[in-house]
Protein backbone atom coordinates (compact mmCIF):
# COMPACT_ATOMS: atom_id res chain seq x y z
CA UNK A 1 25.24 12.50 53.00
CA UNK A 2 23.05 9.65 54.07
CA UNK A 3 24.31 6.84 55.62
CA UNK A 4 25.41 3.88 53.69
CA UNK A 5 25.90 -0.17 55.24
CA UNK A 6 27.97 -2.95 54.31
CA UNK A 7 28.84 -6.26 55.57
CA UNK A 8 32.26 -5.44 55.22
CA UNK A 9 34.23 -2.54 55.09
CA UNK A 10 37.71 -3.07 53.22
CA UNK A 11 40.39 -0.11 53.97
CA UNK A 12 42.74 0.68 51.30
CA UNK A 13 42.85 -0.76 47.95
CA UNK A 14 46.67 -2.03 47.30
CA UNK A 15 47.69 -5.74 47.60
CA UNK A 16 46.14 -6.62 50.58
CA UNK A 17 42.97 -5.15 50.22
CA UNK A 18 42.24 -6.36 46.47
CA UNK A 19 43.52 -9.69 47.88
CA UNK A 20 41.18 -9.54 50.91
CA UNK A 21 38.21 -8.34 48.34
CA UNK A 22 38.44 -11.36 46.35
CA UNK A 23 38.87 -13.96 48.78
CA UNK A 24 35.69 -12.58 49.88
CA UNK A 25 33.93 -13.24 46.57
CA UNK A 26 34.99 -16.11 46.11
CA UNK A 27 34.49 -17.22 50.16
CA UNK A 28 31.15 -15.43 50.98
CA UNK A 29 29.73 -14.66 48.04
CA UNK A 30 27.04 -12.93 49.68
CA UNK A 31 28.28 -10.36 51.56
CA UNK A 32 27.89 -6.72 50.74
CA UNK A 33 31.50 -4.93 50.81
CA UNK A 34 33.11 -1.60 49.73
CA UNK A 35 36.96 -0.49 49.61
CA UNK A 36 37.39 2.60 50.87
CA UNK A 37 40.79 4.28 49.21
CA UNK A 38 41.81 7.21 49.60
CA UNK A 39 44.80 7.72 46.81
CA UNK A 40 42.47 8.10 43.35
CA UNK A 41 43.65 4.60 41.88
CA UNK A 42 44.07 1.32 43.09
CA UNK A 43 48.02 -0.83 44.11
CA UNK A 44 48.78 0.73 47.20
CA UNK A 45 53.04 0.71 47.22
CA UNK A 46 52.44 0.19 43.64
CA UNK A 47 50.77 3.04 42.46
CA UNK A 48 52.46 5.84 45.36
CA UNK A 49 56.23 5.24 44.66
CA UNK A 50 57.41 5.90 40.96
CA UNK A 51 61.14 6.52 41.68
CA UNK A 52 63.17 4.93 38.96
CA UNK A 53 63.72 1.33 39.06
CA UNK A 54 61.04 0.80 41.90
CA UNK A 55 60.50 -2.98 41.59
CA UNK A 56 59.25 -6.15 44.18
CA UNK A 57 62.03 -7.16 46.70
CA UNK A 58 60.64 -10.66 47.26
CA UNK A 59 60.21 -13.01 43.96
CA UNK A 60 56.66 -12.97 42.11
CA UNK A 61 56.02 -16.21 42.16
CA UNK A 62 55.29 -16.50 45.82
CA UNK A 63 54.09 -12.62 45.96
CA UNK A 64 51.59 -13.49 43.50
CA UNK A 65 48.34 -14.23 44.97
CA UNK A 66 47.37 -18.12 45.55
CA UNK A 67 44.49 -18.16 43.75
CA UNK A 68 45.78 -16.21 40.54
CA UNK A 69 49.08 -17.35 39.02
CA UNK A 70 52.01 -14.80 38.19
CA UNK A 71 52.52 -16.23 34.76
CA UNK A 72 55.68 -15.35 32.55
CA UNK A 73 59.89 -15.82 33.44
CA UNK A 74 60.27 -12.51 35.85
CA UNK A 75 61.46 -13.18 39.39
CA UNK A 76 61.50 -9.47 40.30
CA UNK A 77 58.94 -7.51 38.37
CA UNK A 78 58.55 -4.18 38.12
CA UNK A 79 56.63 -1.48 40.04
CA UNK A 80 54.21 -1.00 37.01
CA UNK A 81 53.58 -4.41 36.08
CA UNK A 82 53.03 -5.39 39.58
CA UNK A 83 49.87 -2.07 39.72
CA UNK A 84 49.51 -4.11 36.73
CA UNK A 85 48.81 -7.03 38.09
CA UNK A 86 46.85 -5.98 40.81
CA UNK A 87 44.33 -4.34 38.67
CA UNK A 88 44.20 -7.49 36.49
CA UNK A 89 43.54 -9.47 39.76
CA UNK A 90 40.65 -7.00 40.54
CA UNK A 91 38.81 -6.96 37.18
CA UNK A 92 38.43 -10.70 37.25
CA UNK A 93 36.87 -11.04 40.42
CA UNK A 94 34.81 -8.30 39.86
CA UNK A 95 36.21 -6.21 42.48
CA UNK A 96 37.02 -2.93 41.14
CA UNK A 97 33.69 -1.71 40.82
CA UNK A 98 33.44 -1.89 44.87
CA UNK A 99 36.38 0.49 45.19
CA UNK A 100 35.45 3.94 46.45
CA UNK A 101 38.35 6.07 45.48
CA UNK A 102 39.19 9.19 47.00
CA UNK A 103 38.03 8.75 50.72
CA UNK A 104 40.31 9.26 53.43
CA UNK A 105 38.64 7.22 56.58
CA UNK A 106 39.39 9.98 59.45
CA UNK A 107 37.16 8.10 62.20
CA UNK A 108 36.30 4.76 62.62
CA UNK A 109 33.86 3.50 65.88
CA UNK A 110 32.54 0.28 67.42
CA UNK A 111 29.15 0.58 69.00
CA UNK A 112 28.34 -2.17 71.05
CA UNK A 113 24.93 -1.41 71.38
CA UNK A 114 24.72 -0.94 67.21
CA UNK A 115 26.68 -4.44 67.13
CA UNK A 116 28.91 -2.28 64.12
CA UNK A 117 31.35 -0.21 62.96
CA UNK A 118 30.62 3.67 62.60
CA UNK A 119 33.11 5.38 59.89
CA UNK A 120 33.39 8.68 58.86
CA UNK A 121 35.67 9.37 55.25
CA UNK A 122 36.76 12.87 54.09
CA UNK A 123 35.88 12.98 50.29
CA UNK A 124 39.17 15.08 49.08
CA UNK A 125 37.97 16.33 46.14
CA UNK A 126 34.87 17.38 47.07
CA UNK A 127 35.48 18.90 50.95
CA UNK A 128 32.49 16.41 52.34
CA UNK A 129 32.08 13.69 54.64
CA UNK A 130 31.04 10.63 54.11
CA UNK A 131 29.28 8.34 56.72
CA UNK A 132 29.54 4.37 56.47
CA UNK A 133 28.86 1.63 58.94
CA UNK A 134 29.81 -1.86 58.70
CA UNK A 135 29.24 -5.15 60.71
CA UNK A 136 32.73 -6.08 60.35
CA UNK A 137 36.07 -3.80 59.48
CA UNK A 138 39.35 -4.94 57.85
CA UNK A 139 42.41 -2.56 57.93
CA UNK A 140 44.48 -3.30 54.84
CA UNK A 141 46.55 0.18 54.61
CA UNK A 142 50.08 -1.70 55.21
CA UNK A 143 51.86 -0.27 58.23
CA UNK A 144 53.80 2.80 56.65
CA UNK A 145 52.69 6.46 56.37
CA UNK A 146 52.11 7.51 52.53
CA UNK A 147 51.71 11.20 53.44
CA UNK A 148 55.38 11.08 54.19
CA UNK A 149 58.53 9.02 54.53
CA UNK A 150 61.25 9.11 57.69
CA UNK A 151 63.86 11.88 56.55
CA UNK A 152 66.04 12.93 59.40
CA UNK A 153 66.84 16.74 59.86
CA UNK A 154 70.26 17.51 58.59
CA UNK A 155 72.65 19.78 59.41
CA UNK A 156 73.66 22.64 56.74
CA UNK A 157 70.25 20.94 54.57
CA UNK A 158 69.66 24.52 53.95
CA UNK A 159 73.21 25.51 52.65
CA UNK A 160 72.86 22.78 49.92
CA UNK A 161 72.60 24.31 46.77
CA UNK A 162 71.07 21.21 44.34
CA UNK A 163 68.18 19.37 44.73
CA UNK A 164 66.69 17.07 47.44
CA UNK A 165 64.48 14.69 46.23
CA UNK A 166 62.25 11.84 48.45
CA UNK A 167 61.94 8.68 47.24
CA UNK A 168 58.34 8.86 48.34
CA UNK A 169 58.03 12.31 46.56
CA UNK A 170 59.64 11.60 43.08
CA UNK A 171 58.66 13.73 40.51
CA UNK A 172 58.12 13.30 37.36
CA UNK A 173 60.50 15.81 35.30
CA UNK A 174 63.97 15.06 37.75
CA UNK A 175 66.55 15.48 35.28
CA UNK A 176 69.82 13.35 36.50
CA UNK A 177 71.42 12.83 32.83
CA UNK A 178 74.89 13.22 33.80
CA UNK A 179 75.05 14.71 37.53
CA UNK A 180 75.98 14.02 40.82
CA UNK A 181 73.89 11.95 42.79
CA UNK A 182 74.19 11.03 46.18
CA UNK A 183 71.82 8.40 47.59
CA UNK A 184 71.83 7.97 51.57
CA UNK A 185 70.75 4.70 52.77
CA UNK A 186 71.39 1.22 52.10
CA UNK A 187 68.07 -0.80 52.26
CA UNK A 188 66.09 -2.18 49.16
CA UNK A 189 64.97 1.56 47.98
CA UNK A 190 68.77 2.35 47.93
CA UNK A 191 69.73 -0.55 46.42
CA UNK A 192 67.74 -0.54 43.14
CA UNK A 193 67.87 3.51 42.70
CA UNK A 194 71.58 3.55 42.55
CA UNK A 195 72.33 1.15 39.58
CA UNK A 196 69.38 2.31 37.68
CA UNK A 197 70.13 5.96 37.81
CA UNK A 198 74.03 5.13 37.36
CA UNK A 199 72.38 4.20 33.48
CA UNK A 200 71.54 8.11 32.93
CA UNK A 201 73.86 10.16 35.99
CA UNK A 202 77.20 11.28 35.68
CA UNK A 203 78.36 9.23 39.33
CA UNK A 204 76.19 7.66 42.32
CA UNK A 205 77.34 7.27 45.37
CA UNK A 206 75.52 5.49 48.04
CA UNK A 207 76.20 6.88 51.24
CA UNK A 208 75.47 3.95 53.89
CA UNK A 209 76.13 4.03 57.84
CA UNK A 210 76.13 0.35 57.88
CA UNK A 211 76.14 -2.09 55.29
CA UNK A 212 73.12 -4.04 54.59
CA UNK A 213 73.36 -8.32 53.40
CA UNK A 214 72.91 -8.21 49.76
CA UNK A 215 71.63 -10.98 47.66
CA UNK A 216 71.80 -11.10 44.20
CA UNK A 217 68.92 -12.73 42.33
CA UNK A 218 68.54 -13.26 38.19
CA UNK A 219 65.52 -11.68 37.00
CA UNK A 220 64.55 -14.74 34.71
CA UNK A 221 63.62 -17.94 36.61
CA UNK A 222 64.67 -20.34 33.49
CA UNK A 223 63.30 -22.94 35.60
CA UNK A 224 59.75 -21.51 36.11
CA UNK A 225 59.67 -20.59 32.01
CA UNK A 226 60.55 -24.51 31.09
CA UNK A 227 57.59 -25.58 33.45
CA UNK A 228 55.23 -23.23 31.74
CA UNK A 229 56.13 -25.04 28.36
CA UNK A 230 55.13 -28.39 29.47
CA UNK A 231 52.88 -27.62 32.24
CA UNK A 232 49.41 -26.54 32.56
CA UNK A 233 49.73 -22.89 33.93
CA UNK A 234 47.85 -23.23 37.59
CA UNK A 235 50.38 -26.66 37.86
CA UNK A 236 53.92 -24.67 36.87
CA UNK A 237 52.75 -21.89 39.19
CA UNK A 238 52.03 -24.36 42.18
CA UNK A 239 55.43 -25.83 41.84
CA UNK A 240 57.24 -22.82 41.70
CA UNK A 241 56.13 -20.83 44.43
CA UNK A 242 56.29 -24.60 46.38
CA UNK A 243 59.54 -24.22 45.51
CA UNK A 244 60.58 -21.04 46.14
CA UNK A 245 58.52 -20.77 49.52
CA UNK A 246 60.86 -23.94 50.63
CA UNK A 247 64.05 -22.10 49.40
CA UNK A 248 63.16 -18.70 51.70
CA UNK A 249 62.25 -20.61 54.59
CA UNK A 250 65.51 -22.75 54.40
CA UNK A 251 67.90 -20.06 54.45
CA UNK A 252 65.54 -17.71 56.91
CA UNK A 253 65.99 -20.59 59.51
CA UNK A 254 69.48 -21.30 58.41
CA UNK A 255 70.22 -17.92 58.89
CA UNK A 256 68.48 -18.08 62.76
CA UNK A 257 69.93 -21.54 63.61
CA UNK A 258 73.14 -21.00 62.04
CA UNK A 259 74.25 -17.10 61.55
CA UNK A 260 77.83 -17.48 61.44
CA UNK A 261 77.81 -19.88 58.25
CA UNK A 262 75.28 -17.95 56.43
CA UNK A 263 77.28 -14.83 57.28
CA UNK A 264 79.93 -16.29 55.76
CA UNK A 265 78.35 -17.71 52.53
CA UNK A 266 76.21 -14.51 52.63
CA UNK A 267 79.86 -12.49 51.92
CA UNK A 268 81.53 -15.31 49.94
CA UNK A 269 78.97 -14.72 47.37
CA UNK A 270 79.49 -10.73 47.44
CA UNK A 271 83.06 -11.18 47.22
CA UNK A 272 82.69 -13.08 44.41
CA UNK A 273 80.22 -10.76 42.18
CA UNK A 274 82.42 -7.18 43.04
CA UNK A 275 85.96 -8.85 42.85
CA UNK A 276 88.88 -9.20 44.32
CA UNK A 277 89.79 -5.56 44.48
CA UNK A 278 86.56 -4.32 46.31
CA UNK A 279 86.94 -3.02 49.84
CA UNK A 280 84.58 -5.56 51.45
CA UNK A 281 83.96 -3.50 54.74
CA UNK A 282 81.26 -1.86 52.37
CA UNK A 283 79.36 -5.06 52.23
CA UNK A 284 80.06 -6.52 55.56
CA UNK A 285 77.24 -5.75 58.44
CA UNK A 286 77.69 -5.81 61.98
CA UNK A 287 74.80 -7.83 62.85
CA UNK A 288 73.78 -11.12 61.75
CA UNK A 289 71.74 -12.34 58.57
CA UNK A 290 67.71 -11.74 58.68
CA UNK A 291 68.32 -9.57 62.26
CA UNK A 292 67.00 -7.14 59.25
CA UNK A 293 65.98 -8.32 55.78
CA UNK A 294 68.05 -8.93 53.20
CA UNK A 295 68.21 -6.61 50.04
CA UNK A 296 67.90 -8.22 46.68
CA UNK A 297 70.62 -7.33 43.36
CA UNK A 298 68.61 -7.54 40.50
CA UNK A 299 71.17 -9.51 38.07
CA UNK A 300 73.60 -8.30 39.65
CA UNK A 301 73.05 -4.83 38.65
CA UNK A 302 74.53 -2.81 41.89
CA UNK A 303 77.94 -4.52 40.93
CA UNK A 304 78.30 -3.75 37.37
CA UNK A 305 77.94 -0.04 38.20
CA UNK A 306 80.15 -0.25 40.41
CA UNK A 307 82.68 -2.49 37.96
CA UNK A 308 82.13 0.22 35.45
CA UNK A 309 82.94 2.90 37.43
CA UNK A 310 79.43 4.21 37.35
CA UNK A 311 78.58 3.77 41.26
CA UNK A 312 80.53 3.37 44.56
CA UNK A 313 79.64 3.06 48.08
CA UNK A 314 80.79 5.15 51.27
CA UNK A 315 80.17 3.68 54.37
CA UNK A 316 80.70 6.85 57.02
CA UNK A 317 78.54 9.46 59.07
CA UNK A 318 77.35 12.46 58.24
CA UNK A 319 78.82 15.49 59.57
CA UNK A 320 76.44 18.43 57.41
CA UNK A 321 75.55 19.51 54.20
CA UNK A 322 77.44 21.98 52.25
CA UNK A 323 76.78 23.56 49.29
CA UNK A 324 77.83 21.93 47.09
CA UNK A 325 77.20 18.09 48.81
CA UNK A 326 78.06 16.40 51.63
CA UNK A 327 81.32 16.06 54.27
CA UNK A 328 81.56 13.16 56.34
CA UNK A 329 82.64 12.67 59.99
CA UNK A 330 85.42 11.47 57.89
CA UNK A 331 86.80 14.79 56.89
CA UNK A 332 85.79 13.73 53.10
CA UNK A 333 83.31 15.38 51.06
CA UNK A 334 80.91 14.03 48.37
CA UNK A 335 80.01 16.71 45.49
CA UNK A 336 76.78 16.38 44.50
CA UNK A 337 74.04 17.83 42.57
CA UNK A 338 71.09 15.49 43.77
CA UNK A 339 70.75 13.86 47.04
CA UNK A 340 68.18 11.48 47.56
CA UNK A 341 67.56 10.71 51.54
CA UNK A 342 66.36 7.34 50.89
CA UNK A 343 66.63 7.04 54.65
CA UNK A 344 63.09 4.66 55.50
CA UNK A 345 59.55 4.94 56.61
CA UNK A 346 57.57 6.57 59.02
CA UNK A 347 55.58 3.60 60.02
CA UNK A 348 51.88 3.71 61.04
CA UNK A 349 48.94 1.48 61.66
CA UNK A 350 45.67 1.65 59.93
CA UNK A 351 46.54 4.88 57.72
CA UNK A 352 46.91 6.81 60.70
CA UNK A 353 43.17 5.87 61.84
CA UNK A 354 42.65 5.82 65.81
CA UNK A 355 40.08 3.38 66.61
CA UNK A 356 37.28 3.90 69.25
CA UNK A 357 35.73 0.80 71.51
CA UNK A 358 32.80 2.11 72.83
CA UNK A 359 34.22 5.38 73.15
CA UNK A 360 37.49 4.43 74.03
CA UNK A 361 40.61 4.95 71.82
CA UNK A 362 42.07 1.86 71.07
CA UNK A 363 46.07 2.22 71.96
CA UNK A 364 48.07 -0.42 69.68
CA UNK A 365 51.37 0.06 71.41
CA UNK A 366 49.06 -1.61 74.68
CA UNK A 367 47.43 -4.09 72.74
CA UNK A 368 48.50 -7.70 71.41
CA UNK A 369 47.52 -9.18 68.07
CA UNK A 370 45.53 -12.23 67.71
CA UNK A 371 46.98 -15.02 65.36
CA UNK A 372 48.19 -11.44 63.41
CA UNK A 373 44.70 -10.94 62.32
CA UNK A 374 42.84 -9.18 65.09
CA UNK A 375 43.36 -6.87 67.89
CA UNK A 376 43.40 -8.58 71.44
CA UNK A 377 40.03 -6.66 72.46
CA UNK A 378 38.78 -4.39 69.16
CA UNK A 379 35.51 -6.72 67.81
CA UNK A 380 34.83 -7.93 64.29
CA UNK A 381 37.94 -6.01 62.97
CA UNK A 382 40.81 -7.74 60.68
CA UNK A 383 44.04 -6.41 60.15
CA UNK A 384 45.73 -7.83 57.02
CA UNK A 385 49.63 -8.03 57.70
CA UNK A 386 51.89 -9.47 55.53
CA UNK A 387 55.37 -11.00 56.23
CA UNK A 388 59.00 -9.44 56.58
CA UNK A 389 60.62 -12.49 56.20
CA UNK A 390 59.22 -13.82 53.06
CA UNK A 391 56.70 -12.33 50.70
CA UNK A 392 53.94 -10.30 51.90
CA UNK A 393 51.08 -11.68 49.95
CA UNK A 394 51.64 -15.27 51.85
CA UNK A 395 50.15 -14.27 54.33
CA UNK A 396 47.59 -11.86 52.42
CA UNK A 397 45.85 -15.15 51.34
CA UNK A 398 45.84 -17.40 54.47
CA UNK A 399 44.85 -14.00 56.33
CA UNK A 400 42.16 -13.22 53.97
CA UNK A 401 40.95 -17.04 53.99
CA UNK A 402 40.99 -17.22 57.73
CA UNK A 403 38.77 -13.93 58.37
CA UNK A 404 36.25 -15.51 55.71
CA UNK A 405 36.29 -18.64 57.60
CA UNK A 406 35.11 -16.34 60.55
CA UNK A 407 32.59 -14.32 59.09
CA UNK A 408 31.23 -17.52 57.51
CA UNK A 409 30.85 -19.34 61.16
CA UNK A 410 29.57 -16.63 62.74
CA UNK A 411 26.73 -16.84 59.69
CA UNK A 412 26.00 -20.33 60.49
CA UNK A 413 25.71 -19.89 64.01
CA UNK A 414 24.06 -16.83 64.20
CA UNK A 415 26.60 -14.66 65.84
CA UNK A 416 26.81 -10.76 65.65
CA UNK A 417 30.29 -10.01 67.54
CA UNK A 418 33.46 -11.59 68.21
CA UNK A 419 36.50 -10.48 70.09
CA UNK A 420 39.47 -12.00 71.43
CA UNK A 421 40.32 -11.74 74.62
CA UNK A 422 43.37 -12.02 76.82
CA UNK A 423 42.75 -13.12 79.87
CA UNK A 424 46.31 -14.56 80.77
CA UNK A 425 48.15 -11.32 80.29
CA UNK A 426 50.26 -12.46 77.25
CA UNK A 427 51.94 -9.64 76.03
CA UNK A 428 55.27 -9.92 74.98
CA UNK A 429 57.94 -7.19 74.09
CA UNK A 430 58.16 -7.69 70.04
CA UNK A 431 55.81 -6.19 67.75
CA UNK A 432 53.98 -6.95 65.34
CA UNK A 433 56.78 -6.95 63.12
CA UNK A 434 58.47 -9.10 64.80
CA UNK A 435 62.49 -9.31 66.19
CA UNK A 436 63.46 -7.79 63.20
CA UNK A 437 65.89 -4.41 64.52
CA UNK A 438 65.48 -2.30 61.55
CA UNK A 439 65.34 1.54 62.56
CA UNK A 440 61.90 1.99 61.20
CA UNK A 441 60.59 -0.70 63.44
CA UNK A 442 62.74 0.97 66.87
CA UNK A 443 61.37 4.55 65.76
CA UNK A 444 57.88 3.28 65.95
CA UNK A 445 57.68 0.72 68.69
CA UNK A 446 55.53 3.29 70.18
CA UNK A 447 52.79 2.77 67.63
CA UNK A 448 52.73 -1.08 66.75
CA UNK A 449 51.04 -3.35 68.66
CA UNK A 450 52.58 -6.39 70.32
CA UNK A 451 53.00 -9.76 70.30
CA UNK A 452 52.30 -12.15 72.97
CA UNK A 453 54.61 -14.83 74.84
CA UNK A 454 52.76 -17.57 73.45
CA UNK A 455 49.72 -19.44 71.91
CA UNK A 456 47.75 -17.49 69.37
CA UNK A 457 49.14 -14.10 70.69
CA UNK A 458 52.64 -15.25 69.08
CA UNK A 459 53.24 -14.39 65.77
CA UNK A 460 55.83 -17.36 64.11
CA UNK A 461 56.83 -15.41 60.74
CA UNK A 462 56.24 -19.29 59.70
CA UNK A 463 54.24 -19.67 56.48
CA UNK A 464 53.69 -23.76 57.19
CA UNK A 465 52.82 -23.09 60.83
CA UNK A 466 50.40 -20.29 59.98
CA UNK A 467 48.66 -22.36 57.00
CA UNK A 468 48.27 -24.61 59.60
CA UNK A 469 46.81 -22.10 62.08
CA UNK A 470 45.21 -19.70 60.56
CA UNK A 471 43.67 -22.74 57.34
CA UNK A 472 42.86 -26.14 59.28
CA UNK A 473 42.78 -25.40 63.04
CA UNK A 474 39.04 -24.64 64.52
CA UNK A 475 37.59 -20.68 65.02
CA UNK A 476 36.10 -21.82 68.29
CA UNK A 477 39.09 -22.10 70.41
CA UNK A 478 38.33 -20.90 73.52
CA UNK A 479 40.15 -17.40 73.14
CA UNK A 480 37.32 -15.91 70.86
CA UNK A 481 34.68 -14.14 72.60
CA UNK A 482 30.99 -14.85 70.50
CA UNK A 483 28.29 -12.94 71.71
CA UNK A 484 30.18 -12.30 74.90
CA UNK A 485 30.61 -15.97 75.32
CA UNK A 486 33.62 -17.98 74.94
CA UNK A 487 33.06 -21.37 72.53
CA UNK A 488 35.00 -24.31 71.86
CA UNK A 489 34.83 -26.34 69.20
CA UNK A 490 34.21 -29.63 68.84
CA UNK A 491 34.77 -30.67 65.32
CA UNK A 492 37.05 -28.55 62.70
CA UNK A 493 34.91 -26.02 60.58
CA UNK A 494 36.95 -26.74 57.61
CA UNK A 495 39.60 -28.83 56.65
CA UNK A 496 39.84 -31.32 54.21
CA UNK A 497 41.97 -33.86 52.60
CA UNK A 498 45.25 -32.06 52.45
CA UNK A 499 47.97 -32.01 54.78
CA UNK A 500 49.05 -28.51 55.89
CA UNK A 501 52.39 -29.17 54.93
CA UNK A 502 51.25 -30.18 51.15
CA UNK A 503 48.58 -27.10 51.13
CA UNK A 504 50.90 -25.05 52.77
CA UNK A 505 53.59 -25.44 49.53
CA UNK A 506 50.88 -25.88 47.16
CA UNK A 507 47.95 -23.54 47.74
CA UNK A 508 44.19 -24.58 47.45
């Protein structure tokens, strides 16, 4: 197949690359662009996982894009309504008809003498390859394999007699009406399958190593629905994710500044929702608040089950699979007709693309990220990367905005290439996700690229900082390489009348 060019190259069509496609029509209008995607429809997350329950972990209102209000009373939505949404999102700006579904991008290569990007895309249904180039590339497949999830090996898996089913792999006919089930894990995946199939299933039992902080959250935001009723709809929206981007960051820095009080409000609250007769070492973690995120309790949910006898926890190791379920290090054995290893990701960068530089294979684990939009070294390439301390979608937009910003400069003054460049030798031993010590993130420091010790090769997890960053401070800043030449500039390229601060809570 011929060869086919665009100013932009978008890969992967879920929330960050719909988000990064509109902020691109609406930024530079007139720039060519395609979305290359390899799953046959559009919402990422949204549209893979369909186990029951599968819902948003962070509240809609500030997971929402900025430029397209969540409207209606849900604070945790769920998994359809948020494809939903996404699509909705697309069809306005006119996006979905750029989406080229189907393609798996298996290459993707800088030429500096072609001043672009050189990628080749397996066409699944058909068995051909596709050839694209591109002056500028922006990776927006999230940072977790969707081939397959992280499922350790077992002992005995074979002697087990029922069925094993993957989150990531759900299919459509599971029967649980009235069995066994047995969920392993304890983060947000565990936490909303095992009070939604306690509805249908005879007992579920969540089998945890270590507890997890739980937070319950109301599903309704009665607050949001009154502003809605006397509110213009853009204005309601504004003040509620102002207000709910406050409220995260609060207890986020609370939780850094202060861990032993939010541990202990943290577990007050718990203690409160399961009762007084609930064996609290189930719900009380061995490491502080935010060291890994919190897990949201939709209206409670997790305890009622539990209340009603439909759901309990076990907090022990595994010792092997039986036949018939599973015995613990314990000595005890859970009987079980389903287990469900809802045991993490398998985390990867750029759908499992390996980048080329001239020839050379870009490494992440060696490289540091640029103001968590670029690759120290890898020209006119984005990498849209959300947050794991608030919503993801926060920084979606300011990402999005700030790479539009780019292209646009590099329009007005004439500029083919940019790269950053460390020339200090930054690099710092967090990744791009951060501190955060969940055991996806230690199973894959091999594969994430870092962060630096400071300046623009630090990433805050700050939403005001980076609004500031990423929305008001100048492109030319002396670590951007133009045309091989490092600028500075003299005058912001964009600004305006709003504080960061007031932008930051507000949007544009």
């Amino acid at each position: 197949m011929s060869n086919q060019h665009f100013d932009v190259l978008i890969i992967g069509a879920g929330v960050s690359g719909i988000g990064m496609a509109c902020h691109l029509k609406r930024e530079c209008p007139g720039k060519s662009f395609a979305i290359l995607e390899r799953r046959q429809s559009l919402g990422g997350t949204w549209d893979l996982f369909r186990y029951p329950g599968i819902r948003s972990d962070s509240d809609m209102f500030t997971f929402g894009y900025n430029f397209r209000p969540w409207t209606g009373g849900k604070v945790l939505a769920d998994g359809a309504s948020i494809k939903n949404y996404v699509a909705e999102t697309a069809r306005e700006h006119d996006v979905e008809r750029h989406i080229r579904f189907g393609l798996a991008v298996k290459t993707a290569d800088w030429s500096g003498v072609d001043k672009h990007w050189k990628l080749t895309a397996l066409n699944e249904a058909t068995g051909e390859t596709e050839h694209y180039t591109a002056n500028f590339m922006v990776g927006c497949t999230g940072y977790y394999n969707y081939d397959q999830g992280y499922k350790p090996d077992f002992p005995g898996e074979n002697d087990f007699r029922g069925q094993i089913v993957h989150p990531q792999h759900w299919p459509e006919d599971l029967d649980y009406a009235g069995k066994r089930v047995v969920v392993i894990g304890s983060g947000a995946t565990a936490i909303t399958l095992v009070p939604t199939m306690a509805e249908k299933a005879g007992h579920v039992t969540m089998l945890q190593r270590s507890p997890t902080y739980l937070m319950p959250l109301p599903s309704t935001d009665k607050v949001s629905l009154a502003l809605q009723k006397i509110l213009p709809e853009k204005t309601a929206y504004k003040l509620t994710r102002a207000r709910n981007i406050s409220i995260s960051r609060f207890l986020y820095l609370r939780s850094r500044r202060s861990p032993q009080f939010m541990r202990r409000l943290f577990l007050g609250i718990i203690k409160r929702k399961v009762g007084g007769t609930a064996d609290m070492r189930h719900f009380t973690p061995d490491y502080n608040p935010w060291d890994q995120r919190l897990c949201v309790v939709k209206d409670g949910d997790l305890f009622r089950a539990m209340k009603a006898g439909k759901a309990s926890i076990a907090t022990d190791h595994i010792d092997r699979f039986t036949e018939t379920g599973i015995r613990l290090k314990s000595g005890e054995e859970l009987e079980a007709d389903i287990i469900i290893p809802a045991t993490g990701l398998d985390i990867q960068m750029l759908g499992g693309i390996r980048p080329m530089v001239d020839g050379q294979e870009v490494v992440m684990k060696d490289k540091i990220i640029y103001k968590n939009v670029m690759v120290e070294g890898v020209p006119n390439a984005g990498m849209i990367f959300g947050y794991t301390n608030i919503s993801w979608t926060l920084k979606v937009d300011i990402a999005a905005e700030y790479l539009c910003r780019l292209m646009n400069l590099m329009d007005k003054r004439g500029y083919r290439t940019v790269v950053a460049r460390d020339t200090e030798n930054s690099r710092g031993d967090d990744t791009v996700l951060g501190s955060l010590d969940a055991g996806y993130i230690r199973r894959a420091a091999d594969r994430l690229p870092r962060q630096g010790t400071h300046g623009p090769w630090k990433s805050s997890q700050n939403y005001l900082e980076d609004v500031k960053i990423l929305r008001f401070e100048p492109i030319e800043d002396g670590y951007l390489e133009f045309d091989g030449k490092r600028t500075h500039a003299s005058h912001k390229e964009s600004g305006g009348f709003l504080s960061p601060l007031r932008s930051a809570l507000f949007g544009t």
